[in-house]
Protein backbone atom coordinates (compact mmCIF):
# COMPACT_ATOMS: atom_id res chain seq x y z
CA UNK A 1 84.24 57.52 200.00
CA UNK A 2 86.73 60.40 200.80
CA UNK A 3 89.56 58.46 198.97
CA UNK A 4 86.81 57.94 195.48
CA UNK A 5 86.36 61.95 196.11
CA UNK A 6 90.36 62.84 195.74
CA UNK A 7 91.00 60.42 193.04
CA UNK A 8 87.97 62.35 191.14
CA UNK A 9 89.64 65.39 191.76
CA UNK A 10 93.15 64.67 190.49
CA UNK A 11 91.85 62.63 187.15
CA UNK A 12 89.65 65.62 186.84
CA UNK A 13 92.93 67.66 187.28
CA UNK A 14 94.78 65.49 184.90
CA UNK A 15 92.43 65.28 182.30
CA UNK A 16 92.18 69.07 182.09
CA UNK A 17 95.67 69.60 181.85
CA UNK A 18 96.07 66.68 179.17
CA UNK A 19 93.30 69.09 177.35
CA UNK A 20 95.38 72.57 178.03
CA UNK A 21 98.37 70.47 176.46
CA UNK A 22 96.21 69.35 173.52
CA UNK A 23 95.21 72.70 172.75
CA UNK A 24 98.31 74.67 172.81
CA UNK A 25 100.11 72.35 170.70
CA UNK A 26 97.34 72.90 167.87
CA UNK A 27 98.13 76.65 167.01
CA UNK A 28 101.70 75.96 167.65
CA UNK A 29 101.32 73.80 164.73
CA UNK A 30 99.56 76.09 162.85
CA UNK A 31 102.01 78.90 163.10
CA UNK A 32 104.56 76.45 161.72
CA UNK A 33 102.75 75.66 159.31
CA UNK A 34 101.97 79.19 158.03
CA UNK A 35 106.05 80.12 157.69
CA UNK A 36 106.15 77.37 154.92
């Protein structure tokens, strides 16, 4: 049950970071988009 605990943790982990990622490409775009 411990090992079901840690994986939970780390997709958690992952899946939040894959979100942070998501999100900081989006105004990136925007800005680029804006000097055109």
């Amino acid at each position: 049950m411990k090992i079901l605990r840690i994986f939970g943790l780390i997709g958690l982990v992952i899946y939040t970071i894959f979100l942070m990622m998501a999100c900081g490409r989006g105004p990136e775009n925007d800005s680029t988009s804006n000097e055109f």
